[in-house]
Protein backbone atom coordinates (compact mmCIF):
# COMPACT_ATOMS: atom_id res chain seq x y z
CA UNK A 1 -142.58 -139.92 -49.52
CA UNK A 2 -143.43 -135.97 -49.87
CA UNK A 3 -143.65 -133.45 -47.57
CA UNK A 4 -146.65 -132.23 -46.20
CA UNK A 5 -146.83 -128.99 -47.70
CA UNK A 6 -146.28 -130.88 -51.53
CA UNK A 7 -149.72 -132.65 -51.06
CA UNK A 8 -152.51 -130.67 -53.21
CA UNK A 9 -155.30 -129.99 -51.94
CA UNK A 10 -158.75 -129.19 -53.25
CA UNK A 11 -161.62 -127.31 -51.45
CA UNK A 12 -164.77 -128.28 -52.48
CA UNK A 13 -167.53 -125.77 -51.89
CA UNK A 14 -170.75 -126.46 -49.81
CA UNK A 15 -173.83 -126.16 -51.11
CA UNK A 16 -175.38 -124.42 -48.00
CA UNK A 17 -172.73 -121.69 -48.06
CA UNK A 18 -173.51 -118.55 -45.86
CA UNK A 19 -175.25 -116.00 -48.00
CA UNK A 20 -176.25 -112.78 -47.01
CA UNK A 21 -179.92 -111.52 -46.68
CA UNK A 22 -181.98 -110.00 -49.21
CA UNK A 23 -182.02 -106.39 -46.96
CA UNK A 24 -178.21 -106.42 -47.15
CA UNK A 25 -176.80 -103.41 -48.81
CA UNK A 26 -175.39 -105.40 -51.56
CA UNK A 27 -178.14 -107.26 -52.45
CA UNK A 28 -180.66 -103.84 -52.27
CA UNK A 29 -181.81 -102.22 -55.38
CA UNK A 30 -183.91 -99.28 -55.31
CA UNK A 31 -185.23 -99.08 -59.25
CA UNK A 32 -187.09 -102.72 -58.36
CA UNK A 33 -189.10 -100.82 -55.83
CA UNK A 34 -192.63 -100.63 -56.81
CA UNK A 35 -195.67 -97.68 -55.48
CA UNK A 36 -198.28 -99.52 -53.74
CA UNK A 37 -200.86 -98.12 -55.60
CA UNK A 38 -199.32 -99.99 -58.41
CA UNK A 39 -200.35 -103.47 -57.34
CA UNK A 40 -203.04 -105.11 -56.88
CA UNK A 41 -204.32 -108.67 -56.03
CA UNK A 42 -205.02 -111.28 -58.64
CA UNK A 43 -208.02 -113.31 -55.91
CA UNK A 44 -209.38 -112.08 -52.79
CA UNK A 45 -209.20 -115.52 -51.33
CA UNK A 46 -207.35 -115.52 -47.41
CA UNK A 47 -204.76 -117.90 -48.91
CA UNK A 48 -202.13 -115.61 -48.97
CA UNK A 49 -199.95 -118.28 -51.29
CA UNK A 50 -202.48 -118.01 -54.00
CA UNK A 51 -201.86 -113.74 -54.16
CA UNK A 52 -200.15 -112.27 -56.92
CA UNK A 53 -199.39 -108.67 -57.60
CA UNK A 54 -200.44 -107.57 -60.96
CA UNK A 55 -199.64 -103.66 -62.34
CA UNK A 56 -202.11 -101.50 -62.82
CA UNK A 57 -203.41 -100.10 -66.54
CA UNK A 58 -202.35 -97.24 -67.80
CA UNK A 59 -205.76 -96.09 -68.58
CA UNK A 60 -206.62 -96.27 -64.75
CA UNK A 61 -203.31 -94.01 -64.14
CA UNK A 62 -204.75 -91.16 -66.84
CA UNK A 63 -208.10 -91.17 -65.34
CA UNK A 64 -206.55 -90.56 -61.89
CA UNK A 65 -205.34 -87.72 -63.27
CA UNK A 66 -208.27 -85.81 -65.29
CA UNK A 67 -209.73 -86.21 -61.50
CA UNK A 68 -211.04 -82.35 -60.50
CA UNK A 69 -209.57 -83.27 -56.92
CA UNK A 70 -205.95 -84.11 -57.78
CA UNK A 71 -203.38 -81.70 -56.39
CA UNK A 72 -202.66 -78.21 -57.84
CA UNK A 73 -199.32 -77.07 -58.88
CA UNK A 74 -198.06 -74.50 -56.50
CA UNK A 75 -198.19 -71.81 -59.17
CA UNK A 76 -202.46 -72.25 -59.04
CA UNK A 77 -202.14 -72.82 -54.87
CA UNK A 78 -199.92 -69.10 -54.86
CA UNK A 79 -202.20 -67.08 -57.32
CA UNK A 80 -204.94 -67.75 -54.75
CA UNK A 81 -203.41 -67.20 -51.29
CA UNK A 82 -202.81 -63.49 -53.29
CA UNK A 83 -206.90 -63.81 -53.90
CA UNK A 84 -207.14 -63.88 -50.42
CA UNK A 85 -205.16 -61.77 -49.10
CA UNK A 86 -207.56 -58.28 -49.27
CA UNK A 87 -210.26 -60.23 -47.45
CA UNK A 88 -208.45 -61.25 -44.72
CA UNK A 89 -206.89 -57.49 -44.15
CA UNK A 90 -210.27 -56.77 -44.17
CA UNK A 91 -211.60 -58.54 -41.44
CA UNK A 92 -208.46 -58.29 -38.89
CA UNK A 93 -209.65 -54.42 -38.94
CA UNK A 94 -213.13 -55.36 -38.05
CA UNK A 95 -211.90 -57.39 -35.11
CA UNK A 96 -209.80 -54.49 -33.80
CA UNK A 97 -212.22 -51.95 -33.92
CA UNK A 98 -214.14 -54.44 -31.83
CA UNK A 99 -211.48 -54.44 -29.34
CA UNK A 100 -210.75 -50.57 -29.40
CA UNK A 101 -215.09 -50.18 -28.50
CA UNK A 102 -215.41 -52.99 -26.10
CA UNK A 103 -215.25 -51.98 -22.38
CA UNK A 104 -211.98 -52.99 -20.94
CA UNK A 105 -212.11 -55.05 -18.57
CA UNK A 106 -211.03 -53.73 -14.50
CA UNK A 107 -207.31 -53.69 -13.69
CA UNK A 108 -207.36 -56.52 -10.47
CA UNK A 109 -205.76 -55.04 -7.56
CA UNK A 110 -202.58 -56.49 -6.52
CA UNK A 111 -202.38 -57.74 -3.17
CA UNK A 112 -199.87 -55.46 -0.91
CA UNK A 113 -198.46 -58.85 0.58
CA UNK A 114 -197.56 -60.39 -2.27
CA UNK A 115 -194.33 -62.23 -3.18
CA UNK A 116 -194.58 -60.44 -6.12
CA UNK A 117 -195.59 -57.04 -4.86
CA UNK A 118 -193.03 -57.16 -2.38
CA UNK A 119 -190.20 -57.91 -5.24
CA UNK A 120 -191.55 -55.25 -7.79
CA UNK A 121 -191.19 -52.85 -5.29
CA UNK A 122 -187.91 -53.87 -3.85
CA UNK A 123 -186.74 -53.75 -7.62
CA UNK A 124 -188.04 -50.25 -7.67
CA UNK A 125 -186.84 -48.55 -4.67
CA UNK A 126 -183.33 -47.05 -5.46
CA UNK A 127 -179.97 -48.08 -4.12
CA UNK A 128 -178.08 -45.67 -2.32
CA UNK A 129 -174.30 -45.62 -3.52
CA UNK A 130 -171.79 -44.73 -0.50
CA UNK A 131 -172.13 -43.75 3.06
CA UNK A 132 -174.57 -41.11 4.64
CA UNK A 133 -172.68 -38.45 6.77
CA UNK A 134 -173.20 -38.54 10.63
CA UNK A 135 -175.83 -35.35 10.57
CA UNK A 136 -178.35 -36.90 8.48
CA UNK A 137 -178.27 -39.78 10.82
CA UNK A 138 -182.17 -40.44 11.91
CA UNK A 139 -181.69 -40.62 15.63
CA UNK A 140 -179.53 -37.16 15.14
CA UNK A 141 -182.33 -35.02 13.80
CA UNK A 142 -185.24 -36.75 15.82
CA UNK A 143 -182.88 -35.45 18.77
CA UNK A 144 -182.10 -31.83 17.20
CA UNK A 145 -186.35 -31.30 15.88
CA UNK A 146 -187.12 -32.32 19.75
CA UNK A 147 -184.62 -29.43 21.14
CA UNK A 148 -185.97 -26.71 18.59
CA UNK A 149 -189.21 -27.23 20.01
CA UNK A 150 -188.61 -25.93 23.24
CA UNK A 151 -188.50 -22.47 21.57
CA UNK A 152 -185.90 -19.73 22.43
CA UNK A 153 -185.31 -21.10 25.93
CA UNK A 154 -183.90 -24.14 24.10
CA UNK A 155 -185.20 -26.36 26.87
CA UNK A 156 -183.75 -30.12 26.67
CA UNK A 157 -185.59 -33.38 27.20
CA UNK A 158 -183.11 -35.38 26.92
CA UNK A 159 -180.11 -35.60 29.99
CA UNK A 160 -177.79 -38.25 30.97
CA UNK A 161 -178.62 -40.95 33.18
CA UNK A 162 -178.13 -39.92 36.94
CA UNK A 163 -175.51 -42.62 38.66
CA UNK A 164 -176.71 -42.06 41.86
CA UNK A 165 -180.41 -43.37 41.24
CA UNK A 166 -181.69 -45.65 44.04
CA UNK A 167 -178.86 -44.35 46.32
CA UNK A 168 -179.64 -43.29 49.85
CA UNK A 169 -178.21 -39.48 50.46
CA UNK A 170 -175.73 -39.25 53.21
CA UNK A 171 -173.47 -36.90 53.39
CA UNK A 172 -170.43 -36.76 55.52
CA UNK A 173 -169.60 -33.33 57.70
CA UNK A 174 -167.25 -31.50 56.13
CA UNK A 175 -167.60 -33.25 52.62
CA UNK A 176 -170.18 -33.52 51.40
CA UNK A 177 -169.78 -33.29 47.23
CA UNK A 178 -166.45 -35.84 47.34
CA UNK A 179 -165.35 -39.45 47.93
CA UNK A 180 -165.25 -40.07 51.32
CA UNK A 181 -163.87 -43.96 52.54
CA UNK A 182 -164.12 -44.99 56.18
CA UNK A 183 -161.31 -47.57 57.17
CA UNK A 184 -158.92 -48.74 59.33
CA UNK A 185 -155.55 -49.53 59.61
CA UNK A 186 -155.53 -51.33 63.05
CA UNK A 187 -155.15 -54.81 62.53
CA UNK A 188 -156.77 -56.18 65.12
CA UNK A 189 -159.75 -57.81 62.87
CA UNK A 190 -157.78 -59.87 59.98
CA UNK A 191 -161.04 -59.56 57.81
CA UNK A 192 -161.60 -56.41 58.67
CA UNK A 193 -158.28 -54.63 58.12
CA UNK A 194 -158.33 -57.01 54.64
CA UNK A 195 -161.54 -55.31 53.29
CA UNK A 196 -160.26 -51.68 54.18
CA UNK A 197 -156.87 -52.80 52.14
CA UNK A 198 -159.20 -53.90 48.88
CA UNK A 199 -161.40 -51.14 49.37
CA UNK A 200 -159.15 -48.62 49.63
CA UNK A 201 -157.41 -50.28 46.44
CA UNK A 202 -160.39 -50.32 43.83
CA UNK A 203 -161.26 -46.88 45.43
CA UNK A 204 -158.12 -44.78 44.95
CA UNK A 205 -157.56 -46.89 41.91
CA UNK A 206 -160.61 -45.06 39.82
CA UNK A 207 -159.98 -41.94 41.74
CA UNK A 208 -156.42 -41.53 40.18
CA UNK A 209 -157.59 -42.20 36.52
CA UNK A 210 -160.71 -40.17 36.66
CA UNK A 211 -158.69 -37.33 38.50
CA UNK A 212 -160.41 -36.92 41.86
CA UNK A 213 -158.97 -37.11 45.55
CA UNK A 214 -160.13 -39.34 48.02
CA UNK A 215 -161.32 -38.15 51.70
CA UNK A 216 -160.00 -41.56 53.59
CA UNK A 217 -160.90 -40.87 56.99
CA UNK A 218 -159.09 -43.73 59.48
CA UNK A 219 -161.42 -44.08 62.68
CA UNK A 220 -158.68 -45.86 64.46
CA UNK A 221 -156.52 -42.40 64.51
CA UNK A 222 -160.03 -40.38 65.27
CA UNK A 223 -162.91 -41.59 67.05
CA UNK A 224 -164.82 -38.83 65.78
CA UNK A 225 -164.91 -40.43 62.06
CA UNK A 226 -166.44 -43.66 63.79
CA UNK A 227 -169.29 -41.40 65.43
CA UNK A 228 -169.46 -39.68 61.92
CA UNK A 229 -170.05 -43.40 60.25
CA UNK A 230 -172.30 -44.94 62.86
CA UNK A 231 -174.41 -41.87 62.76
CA UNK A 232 -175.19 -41.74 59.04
CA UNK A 233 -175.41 -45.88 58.83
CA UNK A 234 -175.86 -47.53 61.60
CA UNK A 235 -175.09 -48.82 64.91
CA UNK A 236 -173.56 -51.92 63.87
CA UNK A 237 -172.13 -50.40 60.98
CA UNK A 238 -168.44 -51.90 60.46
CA UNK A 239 -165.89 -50.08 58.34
CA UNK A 240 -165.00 -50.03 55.04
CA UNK A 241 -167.79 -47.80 54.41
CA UNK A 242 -168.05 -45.19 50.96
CA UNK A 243 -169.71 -42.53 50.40
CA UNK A 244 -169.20 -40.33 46.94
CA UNK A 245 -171.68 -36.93 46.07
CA UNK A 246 -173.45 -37.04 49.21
CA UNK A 247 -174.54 -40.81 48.77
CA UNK A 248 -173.74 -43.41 50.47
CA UNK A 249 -172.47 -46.03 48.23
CA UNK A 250 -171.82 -49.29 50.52
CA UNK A 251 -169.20 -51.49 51.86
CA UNK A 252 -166.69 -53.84 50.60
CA UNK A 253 -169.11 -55.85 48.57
CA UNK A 254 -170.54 -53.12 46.84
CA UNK A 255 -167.63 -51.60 45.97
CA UNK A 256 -165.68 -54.14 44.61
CA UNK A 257 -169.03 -54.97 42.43
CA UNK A 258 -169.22 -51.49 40.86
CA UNK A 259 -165.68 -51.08 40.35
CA UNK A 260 -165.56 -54.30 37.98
CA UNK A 261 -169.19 -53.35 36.46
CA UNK A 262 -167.64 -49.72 35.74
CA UNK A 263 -170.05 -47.83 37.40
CA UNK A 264 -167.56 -46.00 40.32
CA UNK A 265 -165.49 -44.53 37.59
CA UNK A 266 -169.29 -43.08 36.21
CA UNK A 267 -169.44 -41.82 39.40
CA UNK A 268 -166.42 -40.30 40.28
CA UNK A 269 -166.47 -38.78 36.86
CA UNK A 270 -169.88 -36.97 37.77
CA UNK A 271 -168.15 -35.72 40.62
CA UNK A 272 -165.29 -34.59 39.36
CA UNK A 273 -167.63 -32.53 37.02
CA UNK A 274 -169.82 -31.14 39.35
CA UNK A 275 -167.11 -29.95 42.10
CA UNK A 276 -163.83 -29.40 41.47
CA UNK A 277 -160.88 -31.08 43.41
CA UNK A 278 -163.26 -33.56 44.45
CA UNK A 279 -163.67 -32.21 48.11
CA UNK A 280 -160.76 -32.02 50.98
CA UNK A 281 -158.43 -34.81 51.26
CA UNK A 282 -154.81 -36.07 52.46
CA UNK A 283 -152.64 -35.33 49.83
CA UNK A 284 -150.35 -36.76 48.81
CA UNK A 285 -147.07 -34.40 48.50
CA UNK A 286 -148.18 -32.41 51.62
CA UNK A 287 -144.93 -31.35 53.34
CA UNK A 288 -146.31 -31.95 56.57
CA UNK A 289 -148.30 -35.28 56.55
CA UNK A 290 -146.94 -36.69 54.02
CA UNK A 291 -151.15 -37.65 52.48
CA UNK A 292 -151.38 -39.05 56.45
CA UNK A 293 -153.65 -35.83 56.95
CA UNK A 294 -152.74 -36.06 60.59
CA UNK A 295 -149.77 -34.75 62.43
CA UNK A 296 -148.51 -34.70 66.15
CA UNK A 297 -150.44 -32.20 68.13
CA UNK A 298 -148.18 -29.14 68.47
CA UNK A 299 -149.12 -28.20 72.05
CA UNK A 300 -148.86 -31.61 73.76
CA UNK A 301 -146.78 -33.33 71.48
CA UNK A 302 -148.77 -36.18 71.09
CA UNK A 303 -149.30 -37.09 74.91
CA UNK A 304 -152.51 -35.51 75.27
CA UNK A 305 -152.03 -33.39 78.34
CA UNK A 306 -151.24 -30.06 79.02
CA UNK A 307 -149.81 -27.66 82.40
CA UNK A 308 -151.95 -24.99 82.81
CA UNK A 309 -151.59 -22.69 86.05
CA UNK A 310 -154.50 -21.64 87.69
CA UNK A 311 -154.18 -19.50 91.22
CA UNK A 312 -150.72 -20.07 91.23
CA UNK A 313 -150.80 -23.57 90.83
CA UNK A 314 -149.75 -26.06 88.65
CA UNK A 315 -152.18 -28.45 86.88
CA UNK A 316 -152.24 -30.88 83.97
CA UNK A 317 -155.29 -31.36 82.01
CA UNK A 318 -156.61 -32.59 78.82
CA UNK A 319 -155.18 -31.11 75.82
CA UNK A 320 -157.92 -29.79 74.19
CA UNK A 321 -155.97 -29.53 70.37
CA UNK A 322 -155.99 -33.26 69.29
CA UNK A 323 -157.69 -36.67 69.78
CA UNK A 324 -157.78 -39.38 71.86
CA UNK A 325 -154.06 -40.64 70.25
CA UNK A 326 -153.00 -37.17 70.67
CA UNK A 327 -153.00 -36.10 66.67
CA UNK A 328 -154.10 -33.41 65.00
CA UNK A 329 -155.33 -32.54 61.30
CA UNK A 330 -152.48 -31.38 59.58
CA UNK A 331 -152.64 -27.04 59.09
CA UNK A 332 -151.01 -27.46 55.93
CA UNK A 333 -153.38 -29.57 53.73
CA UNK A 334 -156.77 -28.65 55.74
């Protein structure tokens, strides 16, 4: 016995091997190609088996070609574009003299609102480069043409807004351009002795920053500041109670409003402008109040009474220097 691999063995080929198509590139040959016009059918029968191509005479092909209709050669197609060319310059002139002598026709006129109006003329308008200085401003000249028109008197129409518009005019004896505050420091009303604190806090507060002094006037050391306040407001009036300029501003409620809206500093400031030191108050480094703008009376000394002899007698009456709590306005700061 052999091996396997001594064994011979034959092949025998099939007889429907695969062969490739007749388009394959192998099997394509271009010089068997023949012109259509080159064949022609043998019957005109509709079996299409029974067809076979047949080439055309070469007498047929020279007759083709003594045909007055066959193609030119481009030498005989050149030569007469050439031909041609002085007629046609001849009648583009025409036409344009035509056009030069008609009556153009009217220019339509663009519509203002237009889209493209409105971008032809934003293209146009010219871009200023860097910033305009403060005197050209618009609002600046409108302001200086209106003040030349008052002539030589240079008369203004313009003025700043008055603060005190709307505000009743009250205004306190002995003060009556200043910031006068009514309070109290007796505590016998908890609410009320706790508005006079916040007033007198917002108050003095804006006074010290805008550079004015306040006129507190305390009606429990003088009675005469509560006939002063009940006189100018009221009856039932209750204290804290402010008056600045001759107006009479309000009471706790009001003042705390302006103060956060920043309209008491306007007004203080208009005051301080319009009279200097902001009227007669306490102040404070006075050597002899100490800002309390009221001092001992110097005849009674403070007990209200007073000897006086009268026909050689002795009597005590009412000291007619100080108030009811036997105090008097201090010499030094009023």
């Amino acid at each position: 016995m052999g091996c396997a691999s001594s064994k011979r063995v034959e092949a025998t080929v099939a007889a429907d091997v695969y062969r490739p198509p007749p388009t394959s590139i192998s099997l394509f040959d271009v010089s068997k190609i023949e012109e259509p016009w080159m064949i022609i059918d043998a019957d005109h029968d509709d079996k299409p088996q029974d067809k076979k191509p047949q080439t055309l005479s070469l007498p047929i092909l020279d007759k083709l070609d003594s045909v007055e209709v066959a193609p030119k050669s481009w030498s005989e197609v050149s030569k007469a574009l050439e031909d041609l060319k002085p007629t046609l310059t001849d009648q583009k002139k025409v036409l344009d003299a035509k056009k030069v002598t008609s009556t153009p026709k009217p220019t339509p006129t663009p519509n203002p609102n237009s889209l493209q109006t409105v971008k032809k003329e934003a293209e146009e308008r010219p871009i200023s480069t860097g910033y305009r200085p403060v005197k050209d401003n618009s609002f600046i000249l409108w302001d200086r043409e209106n003040k030349n028109k008052g002539g030589d008197q240079g008369e203004r129409k313009w003025r700043p807004r008055d603060p005190f518009e709307g505000y009743v005019e009250k205004k306190p004896p002995g003060n009556e351009r200043g910031v006068v505050l009514y309070t109290t420091t007796l505590r016998g009303v908890r609410r009320t002795f706790e508005d006079c604190e916040t007033a007198r806090r917002v108050v003095e507060g804006h006074a010290v920053d805008v550079g004015v002094e306040v006129d507190e006037r305390d009606v429990a050391l003088h009675g005469e500041y509560l006939k002063e306040v009940k006189e100018m407001v009221g009856e039932e009036v209750v204290v804290p109670r402010l008056f600045i300029g001759g107006r009479y501003i309000g009471g706790v409620e009001e003042v705390v409003e302006l103060g956060e809206v920043g309209k008491l500093r306007e007004m203080m400031k208009w005051v301080a402008r319009r009279a200097e030191g902001g009227g007669k108050g306490g102040k404070r480094g006075c050597e002899g109040c100490g800002g309390a703008r009221f001092v001992p009376c110097l005849e009674c000394n403070g007990s209200c009474k007073v000897v006086v002899e009268e026909e050689e007698e002795k009597k005590v009456v009412r000291c007619g220097e100080c108030n009811e709590n036997g105090l008097m306005l201090c010499p030094l700061c009023h």
